[in-house]
N, C-alpha and C. Protein backbone atom coordinates (compact mmCIF):
# COMPACT_ATOMS: atom_id res chain seq x y z
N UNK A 1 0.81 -1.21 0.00
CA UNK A 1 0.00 0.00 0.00
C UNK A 1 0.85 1.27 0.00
N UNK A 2 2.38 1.19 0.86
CA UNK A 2 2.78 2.51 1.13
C UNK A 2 3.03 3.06 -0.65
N UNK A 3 3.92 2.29 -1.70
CA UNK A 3 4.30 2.71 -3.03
C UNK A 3 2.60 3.44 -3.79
N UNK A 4 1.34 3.17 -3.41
CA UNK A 4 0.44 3.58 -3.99
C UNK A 4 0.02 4.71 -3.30
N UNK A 5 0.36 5.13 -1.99
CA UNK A 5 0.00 5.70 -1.79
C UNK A 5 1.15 7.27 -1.25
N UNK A 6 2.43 6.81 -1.48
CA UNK A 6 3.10 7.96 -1.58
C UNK A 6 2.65 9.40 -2.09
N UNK A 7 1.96 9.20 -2.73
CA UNK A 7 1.96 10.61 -3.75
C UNK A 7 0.75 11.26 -3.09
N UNK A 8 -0.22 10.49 -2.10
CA UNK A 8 -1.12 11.75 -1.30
C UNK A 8 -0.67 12.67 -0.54
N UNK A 9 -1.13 13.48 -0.01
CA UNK A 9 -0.64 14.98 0.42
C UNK A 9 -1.14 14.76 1.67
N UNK A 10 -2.20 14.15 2.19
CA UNK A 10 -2.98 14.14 3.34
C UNK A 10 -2.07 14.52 4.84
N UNK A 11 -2.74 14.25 5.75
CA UNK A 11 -2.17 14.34 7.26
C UNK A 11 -2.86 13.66 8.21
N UNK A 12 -4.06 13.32 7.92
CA UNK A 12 -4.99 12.40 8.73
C UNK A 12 -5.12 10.86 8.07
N UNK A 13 -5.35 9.83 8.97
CA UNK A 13 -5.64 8.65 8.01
C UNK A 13 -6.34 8.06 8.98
N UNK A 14 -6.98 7.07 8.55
CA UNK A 14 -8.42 6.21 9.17
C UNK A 14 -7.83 4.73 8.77
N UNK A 15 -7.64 3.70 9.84
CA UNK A 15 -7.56 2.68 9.12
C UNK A 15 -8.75 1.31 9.81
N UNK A 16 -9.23 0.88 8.87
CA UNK A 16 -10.51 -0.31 9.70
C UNK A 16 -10.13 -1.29 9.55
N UNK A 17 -9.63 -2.30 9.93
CA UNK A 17 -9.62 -3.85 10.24
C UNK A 17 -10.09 -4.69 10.66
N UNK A 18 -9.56 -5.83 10.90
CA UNK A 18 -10.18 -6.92 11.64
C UNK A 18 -9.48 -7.29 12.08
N UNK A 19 -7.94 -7.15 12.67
CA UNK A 19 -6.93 -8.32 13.27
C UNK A 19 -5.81 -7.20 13.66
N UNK A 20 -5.58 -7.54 15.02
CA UNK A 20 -4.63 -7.03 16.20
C UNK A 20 -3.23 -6.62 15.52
N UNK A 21 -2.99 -7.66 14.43
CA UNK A 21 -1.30 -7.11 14.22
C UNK A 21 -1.77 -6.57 12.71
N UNK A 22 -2.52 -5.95 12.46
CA UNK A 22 -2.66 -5.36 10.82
C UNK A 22 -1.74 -4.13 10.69
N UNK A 23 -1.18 -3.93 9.39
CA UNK A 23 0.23 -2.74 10.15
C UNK A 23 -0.58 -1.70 8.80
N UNK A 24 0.02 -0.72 8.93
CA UNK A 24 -0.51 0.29 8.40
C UNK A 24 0.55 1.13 7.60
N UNK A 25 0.81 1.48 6.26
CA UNK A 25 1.62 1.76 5.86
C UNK A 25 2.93 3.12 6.13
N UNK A 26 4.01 3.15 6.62
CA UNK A 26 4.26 4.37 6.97
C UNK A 26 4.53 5.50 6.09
N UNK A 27 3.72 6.26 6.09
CA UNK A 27 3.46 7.61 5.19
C UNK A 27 4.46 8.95 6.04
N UNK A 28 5.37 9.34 5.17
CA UNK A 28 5.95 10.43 6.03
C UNK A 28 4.87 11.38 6.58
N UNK A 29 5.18 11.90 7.83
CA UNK A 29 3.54 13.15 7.80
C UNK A 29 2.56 12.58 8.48
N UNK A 30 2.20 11.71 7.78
CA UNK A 30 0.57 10.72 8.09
C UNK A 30 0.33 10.36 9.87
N UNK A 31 -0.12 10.59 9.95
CA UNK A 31 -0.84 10.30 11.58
C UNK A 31 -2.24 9.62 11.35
N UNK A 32 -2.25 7.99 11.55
CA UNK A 32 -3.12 6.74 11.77
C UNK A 32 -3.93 7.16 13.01
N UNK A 33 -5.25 7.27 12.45
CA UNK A 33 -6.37 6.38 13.58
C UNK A 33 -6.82 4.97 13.34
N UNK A 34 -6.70 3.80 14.26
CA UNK A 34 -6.61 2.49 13.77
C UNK A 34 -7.89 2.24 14.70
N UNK A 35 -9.14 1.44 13.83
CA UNK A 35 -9.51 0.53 14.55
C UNK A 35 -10.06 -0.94 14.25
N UNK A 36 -10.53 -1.64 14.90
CA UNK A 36 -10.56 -2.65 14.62
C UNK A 36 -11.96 -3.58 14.60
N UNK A 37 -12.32 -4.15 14.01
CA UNK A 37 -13.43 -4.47 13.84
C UNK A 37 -13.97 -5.77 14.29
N UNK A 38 -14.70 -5.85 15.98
CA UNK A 38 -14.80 -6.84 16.46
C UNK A 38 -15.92 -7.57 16.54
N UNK A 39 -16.33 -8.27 16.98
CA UNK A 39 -18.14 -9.08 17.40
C UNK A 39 -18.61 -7.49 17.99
N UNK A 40 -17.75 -7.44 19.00
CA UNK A 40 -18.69 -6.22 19.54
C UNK A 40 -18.25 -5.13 19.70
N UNK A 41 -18.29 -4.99 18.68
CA UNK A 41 -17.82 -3.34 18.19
C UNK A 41 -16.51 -2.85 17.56
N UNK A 42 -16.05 -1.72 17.64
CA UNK A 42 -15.13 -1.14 17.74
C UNK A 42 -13.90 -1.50 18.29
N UNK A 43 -13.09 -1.61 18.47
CA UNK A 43 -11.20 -1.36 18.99
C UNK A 43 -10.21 -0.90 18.50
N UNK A 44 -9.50 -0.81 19.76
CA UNK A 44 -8.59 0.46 18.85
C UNK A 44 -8.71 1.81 19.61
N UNK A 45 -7.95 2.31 19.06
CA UNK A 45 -7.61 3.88 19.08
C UNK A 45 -9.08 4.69 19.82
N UNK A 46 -10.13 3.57 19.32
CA UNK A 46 -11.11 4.29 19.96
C UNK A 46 -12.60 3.03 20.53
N UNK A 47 -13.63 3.73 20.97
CA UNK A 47 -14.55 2.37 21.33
C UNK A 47 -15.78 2.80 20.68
N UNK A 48 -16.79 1.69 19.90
CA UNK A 48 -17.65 1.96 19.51
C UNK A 48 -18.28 1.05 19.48
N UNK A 49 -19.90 1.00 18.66
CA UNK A 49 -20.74 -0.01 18.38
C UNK A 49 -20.69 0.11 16.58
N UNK A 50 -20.69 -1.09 16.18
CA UNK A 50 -20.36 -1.44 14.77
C UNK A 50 -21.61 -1.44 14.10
N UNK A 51 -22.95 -1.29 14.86
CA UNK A 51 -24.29 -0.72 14.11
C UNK A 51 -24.14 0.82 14.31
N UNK A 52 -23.67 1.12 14.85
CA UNK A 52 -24.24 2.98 14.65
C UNK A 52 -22.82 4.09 14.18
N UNK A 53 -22.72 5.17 13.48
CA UNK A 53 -21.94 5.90 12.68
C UNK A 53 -20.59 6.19 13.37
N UNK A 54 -20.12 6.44 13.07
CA UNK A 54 -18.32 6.13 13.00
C UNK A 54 -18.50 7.29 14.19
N UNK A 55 -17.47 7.18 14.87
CA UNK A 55 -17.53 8.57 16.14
C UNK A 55 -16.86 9.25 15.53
N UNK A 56 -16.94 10.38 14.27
CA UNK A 56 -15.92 11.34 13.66
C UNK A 56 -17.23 12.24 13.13
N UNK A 57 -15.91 13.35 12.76
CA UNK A 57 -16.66 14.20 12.06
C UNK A 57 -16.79 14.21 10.51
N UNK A 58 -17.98 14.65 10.32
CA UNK A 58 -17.80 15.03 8.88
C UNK A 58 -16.13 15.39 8.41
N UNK A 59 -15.77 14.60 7.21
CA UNK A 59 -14.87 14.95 6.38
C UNK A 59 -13.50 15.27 7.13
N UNK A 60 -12.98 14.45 8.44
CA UNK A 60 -12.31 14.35 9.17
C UNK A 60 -11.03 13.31 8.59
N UNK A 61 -10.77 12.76 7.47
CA UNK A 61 -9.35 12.38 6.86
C UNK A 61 -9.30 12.65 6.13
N UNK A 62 -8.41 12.34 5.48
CA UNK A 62 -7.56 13.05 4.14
C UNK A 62 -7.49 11.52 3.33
N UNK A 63 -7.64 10.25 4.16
CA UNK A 63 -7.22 9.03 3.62
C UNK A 63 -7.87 7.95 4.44
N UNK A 64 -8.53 6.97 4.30
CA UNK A 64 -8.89 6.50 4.85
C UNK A 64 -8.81 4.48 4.09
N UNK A 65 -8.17 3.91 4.67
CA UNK A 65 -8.24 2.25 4.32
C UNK A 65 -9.25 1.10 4.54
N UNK A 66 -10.00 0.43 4.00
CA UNK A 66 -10.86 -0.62 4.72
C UNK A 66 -9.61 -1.56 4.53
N UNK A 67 -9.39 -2.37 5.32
CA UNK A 67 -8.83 -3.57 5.25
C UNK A 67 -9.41 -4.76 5.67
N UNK A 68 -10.48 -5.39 4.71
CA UNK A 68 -11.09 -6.31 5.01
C UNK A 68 -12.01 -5.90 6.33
N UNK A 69 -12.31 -5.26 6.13
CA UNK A 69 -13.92 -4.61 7.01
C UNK A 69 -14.63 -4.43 6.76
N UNK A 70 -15.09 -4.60 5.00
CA UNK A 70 -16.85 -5.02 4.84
C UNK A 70 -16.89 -6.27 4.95
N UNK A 71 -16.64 -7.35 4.73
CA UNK A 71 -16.66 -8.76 4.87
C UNK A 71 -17.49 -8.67 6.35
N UNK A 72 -17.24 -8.35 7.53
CA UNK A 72 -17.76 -8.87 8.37
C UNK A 72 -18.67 -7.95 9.22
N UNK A 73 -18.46 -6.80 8.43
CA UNK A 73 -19.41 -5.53 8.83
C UNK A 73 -20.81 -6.06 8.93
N UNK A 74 -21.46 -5.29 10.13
CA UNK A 74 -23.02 -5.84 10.23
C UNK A 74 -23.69 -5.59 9.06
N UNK A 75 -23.32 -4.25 8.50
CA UNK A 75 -24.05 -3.72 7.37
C UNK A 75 -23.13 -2.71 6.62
N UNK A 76 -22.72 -3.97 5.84
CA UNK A 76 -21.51 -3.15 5.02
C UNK A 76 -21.69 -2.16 3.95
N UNK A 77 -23.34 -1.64 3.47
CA UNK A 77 -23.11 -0.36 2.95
C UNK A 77 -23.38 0.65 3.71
N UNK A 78 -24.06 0.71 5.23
CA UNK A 78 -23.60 1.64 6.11
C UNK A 78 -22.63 2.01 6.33
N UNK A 79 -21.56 0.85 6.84
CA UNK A 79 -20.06 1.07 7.25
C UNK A 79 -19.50 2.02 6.02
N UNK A 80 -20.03 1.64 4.54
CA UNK A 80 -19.29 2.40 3.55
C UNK A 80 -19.91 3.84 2.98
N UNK A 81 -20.73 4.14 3.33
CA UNK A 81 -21.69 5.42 3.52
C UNK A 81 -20.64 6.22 5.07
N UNK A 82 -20.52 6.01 5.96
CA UNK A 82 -20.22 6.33 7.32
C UNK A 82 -18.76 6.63 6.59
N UNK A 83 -17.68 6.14 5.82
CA UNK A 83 -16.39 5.95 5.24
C UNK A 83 -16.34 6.97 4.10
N UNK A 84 -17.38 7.46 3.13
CA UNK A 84 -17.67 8.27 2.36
C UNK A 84 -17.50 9.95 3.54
N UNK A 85 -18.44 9.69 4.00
CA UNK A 85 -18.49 11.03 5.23
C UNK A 85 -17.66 11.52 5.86
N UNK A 86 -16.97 10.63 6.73
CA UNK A 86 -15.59 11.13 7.08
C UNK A 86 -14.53 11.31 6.30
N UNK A 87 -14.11 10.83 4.94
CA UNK A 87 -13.44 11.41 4.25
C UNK A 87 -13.68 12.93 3.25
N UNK A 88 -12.37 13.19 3.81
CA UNK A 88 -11.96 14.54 2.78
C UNK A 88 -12.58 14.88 1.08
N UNK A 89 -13.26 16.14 1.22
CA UNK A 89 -13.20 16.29 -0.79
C UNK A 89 -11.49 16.19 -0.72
N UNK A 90 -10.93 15.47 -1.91
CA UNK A 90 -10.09 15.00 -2.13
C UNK A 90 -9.21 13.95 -1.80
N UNK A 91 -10.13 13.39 -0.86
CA UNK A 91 -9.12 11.93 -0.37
C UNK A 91 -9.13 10.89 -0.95
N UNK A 92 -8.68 9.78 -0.47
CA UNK A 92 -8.84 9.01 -1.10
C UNK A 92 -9.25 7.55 -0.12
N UNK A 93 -9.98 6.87 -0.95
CA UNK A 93 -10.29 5.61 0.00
C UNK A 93 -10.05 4.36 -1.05
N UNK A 94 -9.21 3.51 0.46
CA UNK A 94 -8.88 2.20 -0.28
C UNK A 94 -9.54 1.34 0.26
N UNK A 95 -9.56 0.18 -0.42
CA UNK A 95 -10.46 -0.97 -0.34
C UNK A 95 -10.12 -2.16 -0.35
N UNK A 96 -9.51 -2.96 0.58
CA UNK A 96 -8.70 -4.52 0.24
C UNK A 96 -10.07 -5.90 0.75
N UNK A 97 -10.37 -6.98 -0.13
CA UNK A 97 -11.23 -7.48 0.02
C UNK A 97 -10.66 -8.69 -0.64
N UNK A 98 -11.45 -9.66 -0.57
CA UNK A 98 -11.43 -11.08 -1.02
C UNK A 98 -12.34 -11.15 -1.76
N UNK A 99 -12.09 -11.31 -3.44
CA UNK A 99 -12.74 -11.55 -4.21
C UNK A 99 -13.53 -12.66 -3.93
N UNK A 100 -14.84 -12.43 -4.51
CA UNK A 100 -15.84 -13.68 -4.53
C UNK A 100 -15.58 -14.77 -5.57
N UNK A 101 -14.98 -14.11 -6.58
CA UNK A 101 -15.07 -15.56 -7.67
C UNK A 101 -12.97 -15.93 -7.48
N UNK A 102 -12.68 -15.53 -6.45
CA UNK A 102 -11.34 -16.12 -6.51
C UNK A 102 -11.27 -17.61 -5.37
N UNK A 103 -9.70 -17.72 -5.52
CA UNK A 103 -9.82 -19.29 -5.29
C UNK A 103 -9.13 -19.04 -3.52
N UNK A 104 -9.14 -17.69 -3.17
CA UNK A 104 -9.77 -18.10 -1.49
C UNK A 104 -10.94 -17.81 -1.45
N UNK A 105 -11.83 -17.36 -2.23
CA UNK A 105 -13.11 -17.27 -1.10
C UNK A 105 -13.65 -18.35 -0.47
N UNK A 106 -13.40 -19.75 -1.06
CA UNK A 106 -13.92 -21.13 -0.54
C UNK A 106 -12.89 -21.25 0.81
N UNK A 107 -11.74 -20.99 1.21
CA UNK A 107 -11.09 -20.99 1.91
C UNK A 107 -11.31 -19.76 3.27
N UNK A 108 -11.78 -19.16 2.68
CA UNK A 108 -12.53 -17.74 4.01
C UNK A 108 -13.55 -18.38 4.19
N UNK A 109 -14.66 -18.40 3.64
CA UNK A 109 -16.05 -18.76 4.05
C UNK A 109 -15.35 -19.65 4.94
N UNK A 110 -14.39 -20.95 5.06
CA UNK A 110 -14.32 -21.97 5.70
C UNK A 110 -14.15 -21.63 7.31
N UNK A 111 -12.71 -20.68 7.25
CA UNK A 111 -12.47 -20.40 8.36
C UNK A 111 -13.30 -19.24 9.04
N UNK A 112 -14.64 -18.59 7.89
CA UNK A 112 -15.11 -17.70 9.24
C UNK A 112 -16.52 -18.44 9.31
N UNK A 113 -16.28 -19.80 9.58
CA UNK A 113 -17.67 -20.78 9.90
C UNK A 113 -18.23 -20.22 11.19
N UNK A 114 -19.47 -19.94 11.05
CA UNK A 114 -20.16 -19.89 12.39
C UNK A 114 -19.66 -18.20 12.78
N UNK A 115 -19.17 -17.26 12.14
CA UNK A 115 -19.41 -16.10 12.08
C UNK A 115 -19.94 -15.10 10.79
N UNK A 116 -20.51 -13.92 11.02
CA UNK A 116 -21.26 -13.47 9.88
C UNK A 116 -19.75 -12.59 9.19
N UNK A 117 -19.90 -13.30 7.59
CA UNK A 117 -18.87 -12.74 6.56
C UNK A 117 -19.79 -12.93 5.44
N UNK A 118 -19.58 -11.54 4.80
CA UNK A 118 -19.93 -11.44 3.34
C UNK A 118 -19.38 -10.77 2.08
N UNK A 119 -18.73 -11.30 1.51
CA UNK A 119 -17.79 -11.08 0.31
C UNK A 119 -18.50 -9.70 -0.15
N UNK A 120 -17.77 -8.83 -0.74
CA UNK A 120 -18.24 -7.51 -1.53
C UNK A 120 -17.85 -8.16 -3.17
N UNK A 121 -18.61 -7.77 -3.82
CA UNK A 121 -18.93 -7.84 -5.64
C UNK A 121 -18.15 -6.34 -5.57
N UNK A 122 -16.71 -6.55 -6.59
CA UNK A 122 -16.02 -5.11 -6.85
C UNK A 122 -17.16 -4.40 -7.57
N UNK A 123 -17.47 -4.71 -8.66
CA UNK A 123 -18.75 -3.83 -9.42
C UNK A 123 -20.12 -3.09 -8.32
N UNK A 124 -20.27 -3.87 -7.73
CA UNK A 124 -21.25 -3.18 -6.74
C UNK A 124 -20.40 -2.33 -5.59
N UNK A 125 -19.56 -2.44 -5.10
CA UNK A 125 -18.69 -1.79 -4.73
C UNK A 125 -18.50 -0.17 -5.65
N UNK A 126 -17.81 -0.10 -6.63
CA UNK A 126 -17.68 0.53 -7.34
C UNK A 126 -18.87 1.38 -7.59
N UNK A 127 -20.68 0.99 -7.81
CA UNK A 127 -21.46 1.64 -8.21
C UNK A 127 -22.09 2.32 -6.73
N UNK A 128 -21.81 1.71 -5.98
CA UNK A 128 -22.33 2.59 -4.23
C UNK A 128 -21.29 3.60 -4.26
N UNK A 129 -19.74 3.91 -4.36
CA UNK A 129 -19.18 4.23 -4.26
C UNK A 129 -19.38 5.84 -5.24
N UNK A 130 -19.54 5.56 -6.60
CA UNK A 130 -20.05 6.89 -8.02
C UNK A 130 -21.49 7.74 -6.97
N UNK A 131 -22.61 6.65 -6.47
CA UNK A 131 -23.30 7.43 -5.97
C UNK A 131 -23.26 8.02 -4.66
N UNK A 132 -22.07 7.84 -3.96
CA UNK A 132 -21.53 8.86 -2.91
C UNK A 132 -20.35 9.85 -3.00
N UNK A 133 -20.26 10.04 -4.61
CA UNK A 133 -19.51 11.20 -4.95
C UNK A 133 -18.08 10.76 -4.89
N UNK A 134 -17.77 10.07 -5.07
CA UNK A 134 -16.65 8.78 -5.46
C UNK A 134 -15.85 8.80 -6.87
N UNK A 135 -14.97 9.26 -7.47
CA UNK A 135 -14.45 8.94 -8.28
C UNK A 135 -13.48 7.64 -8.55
N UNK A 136 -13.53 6.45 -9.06
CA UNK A 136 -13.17 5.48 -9.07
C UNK A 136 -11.43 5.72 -9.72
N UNK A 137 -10.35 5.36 -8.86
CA UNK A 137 -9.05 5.15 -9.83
C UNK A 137 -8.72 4.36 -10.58
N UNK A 138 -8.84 3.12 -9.42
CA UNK A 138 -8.27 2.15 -9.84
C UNK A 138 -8.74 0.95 -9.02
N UNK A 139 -8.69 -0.39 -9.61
CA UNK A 139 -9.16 -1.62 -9.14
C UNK A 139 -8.25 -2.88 -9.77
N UNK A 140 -7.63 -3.14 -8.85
CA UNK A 140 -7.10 -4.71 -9.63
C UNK A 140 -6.94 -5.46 -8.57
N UNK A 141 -6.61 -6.56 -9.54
CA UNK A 141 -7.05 -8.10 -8.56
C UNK A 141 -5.45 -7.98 -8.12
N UNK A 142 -5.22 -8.89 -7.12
CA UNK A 142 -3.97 -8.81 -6.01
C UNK A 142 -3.54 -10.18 -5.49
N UNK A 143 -2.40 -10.26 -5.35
CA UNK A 143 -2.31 -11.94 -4.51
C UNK A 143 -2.16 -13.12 -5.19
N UNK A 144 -2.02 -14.18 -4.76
CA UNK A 144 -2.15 -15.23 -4.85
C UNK A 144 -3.27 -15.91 -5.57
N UNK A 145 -3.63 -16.73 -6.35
CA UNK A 145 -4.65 -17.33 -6.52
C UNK A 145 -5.63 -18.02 -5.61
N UNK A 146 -5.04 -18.65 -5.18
CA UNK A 146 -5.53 -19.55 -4.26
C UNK A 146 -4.50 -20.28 -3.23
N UNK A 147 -4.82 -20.70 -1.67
CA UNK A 147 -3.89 -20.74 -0.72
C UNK A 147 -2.76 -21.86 -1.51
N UNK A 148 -1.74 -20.94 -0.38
CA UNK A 148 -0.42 -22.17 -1.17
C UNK A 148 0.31 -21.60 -2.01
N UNK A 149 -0.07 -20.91 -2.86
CA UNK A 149 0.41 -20.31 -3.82
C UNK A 149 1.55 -19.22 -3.43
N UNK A 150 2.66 -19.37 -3.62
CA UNK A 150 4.00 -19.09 -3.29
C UNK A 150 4.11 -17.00 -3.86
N UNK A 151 3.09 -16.82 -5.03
CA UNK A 151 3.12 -15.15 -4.94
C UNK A 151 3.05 -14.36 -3.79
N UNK A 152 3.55 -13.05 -4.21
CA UNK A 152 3.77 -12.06 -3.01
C UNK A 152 2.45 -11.67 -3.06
N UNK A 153 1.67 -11.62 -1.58
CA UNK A 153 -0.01 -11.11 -1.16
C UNK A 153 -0.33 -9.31 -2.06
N UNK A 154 0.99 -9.20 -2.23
CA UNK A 154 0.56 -7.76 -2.62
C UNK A 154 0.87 -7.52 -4.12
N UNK A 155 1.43 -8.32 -4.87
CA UNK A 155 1.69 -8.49 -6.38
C UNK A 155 0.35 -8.46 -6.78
N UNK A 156 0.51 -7.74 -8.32
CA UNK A 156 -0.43 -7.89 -9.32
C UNK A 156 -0.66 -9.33 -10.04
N UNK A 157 -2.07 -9.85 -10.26
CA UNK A 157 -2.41 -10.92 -10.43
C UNK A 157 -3.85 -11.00 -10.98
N UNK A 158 -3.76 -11.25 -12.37
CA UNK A 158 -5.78 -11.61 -12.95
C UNK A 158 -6.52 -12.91 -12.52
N UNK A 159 -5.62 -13.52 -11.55
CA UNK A 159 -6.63 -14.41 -11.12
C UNK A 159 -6.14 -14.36 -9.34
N UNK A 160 -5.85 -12.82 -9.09
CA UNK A 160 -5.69 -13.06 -7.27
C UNK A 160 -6.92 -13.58 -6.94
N UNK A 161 -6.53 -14.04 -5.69
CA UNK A 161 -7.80 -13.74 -4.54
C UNK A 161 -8.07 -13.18 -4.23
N UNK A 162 -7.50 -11.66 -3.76
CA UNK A 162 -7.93 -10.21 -3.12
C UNK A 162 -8.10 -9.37 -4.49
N UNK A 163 -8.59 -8.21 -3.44
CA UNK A 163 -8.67 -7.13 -4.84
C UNK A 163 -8.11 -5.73 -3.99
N UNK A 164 -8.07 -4.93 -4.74
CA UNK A 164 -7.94 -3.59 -4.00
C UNK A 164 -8.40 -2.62 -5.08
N UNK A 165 -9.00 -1.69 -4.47
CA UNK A 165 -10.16 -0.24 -5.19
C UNK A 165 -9.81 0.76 -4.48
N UNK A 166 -9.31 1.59 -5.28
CA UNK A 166 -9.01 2.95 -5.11
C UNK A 166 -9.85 3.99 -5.36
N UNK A 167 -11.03 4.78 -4.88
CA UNK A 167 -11.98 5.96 -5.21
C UNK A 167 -10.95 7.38 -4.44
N UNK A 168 -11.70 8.40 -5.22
CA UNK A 168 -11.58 9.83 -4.98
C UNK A 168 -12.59 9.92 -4.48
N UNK A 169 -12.68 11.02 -3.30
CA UNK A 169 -14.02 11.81 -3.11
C UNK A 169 -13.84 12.94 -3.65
N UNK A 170 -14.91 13.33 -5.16
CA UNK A 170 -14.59 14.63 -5.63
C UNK A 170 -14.66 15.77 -4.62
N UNK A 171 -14.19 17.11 -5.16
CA UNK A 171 -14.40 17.89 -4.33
C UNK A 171 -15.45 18.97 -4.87
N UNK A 172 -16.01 19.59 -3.87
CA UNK A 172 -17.39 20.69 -4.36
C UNK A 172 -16.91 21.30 -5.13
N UNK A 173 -17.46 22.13 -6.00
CA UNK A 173 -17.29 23.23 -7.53
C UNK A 173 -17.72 24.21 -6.67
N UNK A 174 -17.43 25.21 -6.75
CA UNK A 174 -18.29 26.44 -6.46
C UNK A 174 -19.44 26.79 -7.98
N UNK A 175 -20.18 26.96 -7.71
CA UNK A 175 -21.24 27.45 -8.67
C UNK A 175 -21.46 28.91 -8.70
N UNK A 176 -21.20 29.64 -9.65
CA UNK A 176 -21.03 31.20 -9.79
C UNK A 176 -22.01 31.47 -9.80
N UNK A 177 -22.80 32.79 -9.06
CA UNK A 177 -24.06 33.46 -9.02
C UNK A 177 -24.30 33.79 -10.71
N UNK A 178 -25.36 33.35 -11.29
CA UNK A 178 -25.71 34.24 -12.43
C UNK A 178 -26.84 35.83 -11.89
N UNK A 179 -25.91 37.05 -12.56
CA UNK A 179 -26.96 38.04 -12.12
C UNK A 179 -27.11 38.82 -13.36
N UNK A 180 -29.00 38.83 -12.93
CA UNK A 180 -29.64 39.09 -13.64
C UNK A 180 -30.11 40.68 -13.70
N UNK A 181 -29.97 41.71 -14.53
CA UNK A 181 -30.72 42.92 -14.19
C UNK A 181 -31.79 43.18 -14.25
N UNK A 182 -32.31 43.88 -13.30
CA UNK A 182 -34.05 43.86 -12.73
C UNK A 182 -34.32 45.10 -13.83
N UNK A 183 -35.16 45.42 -13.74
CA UNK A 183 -35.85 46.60 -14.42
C UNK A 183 -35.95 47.74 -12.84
N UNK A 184 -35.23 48.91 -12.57
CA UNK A 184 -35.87 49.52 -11.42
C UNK A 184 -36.55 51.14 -12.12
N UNK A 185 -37.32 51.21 -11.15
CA UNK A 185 -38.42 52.74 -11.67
C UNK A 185 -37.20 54.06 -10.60
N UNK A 186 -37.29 54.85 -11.34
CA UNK A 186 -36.44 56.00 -11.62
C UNK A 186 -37.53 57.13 -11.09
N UNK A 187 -37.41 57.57 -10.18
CA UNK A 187 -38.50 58.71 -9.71
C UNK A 187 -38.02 60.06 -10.79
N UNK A 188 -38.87 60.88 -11.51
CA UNK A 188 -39.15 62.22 -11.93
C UNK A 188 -39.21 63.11 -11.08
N UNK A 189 -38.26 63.89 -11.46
CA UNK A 189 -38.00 64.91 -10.64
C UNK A 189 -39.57 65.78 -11.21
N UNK A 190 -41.02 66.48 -10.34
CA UNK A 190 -41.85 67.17 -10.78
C UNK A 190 -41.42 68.67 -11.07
N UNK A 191 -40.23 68.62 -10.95
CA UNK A 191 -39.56 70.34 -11.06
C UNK A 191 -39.25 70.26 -12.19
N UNK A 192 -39.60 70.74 -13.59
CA UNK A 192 -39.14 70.39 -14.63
C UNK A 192 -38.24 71.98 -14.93
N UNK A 193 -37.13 71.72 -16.02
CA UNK A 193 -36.83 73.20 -16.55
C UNK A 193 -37.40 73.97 -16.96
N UNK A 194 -37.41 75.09 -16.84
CA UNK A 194 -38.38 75.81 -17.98
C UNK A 194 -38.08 75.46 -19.38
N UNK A 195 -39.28 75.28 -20.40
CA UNK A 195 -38.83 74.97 -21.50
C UNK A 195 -39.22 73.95 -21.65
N UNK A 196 -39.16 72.87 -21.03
CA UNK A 196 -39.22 71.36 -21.22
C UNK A 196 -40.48 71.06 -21.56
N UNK A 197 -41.01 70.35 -22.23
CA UNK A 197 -42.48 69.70 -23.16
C UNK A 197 -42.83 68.80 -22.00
N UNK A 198 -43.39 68.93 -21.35
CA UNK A 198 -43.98 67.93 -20.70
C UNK A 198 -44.39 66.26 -21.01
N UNK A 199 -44.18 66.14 -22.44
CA UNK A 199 -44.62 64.80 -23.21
C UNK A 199 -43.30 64.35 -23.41
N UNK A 200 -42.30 65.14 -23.15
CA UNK A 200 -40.62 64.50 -24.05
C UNK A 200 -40.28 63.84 -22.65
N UNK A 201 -41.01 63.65 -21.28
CA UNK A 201 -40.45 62.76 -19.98
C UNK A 201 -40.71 61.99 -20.15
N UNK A 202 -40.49 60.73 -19.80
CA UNK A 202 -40.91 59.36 -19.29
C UNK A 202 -40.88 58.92 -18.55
């Protein structure tokens, strides 16, 4: 992640997980809020409940990571609505997931038996994302094929198992006032010059 993401400018970053040793890329500058995504709730850097909105403010990073935190999100287009909000016009949000048609997802479903996981579809991903003001960068498949497989987890690969999605949050336009001229009434002076035709006023 750090080589993709060198070139942001940011100073804030958001990172969501699911697992105690997840490391976070070191960005010169960058100052991490980490949390973690448990049965019950929140951990981390901060405490929460994983049904109700992120404890931040509006538009409070500059950058923000899911790392495998819709998979087990109660309601993973809330979590990604709540992820839209707190990021910056101009940030950027990444997205690391386990493809559904790759050759771990039979291998996740296995090991998260008897807990709630649900694969994200990149395309549906992608179209929630345009309608929260999202500009899409980039998306490619990542990893390994399937377990065992001796590739580096973070190499490019058309048949990984993971994926990773890169969106923009555009930023507002200002919209220029159009102004229009009114018609205004002009009071007559009733003192006219001497001389003046009374019919040549208006």
């Amino acid at each position: 992640m750090a080589p993709l993401l060198q070139r942001e400018t940011g100073r804030r970053a958001l990172h969501i997980g699911v697992a105690d040793d997840d490391a976070v890329p070191p960005l010169p500058g960058v100052a991490w809020t980490r949390l973690r995504l448990a049965r019950d709730g929140y951990r981390g850097d901060l405490r929460g409940c994983a049904d109700e909105p992120l404890p931040f403010i509006d538009e409070a990073f500059d950058l923000v990571w899911l790392q495998h935190a819709l998979e087990p999100a109660p309601q993973a287009a809330a979590l990604l609505a709540e992820t839209c909000r707190v990021l910056a016009a101009g940030g950027v949000l990444a997205v690391t997931a386990v493809h559904p048609l790759g050759g771990w997802a039979p291998w996740f479903c296995w090991r998260a038996r008897g807990q709630r996981q649900s694969l994200q579809w990149p395309w549906r991903l992608r179209q929630q994302l345009r309608r929260q003001g999202l500009e899409i960068e980039s998306m490619r498949r990542l990893g390994a094929a399937w377990p065992g497989d001796a590739r580096p987890a973070g190499s490019d690969s058309r048949w990984g198992g993971g994926y990773l999605l890169l969106a923009r949050k555009q930023r507002r336009q200002a919209i220029p006032l159009k102004l229009r001229p009114l018609p205004a009434r002009v009071p007559v002076n009733a003192r006219l010059s001497p001389g003046t035709r009374r019919h040549s006023v208006s």
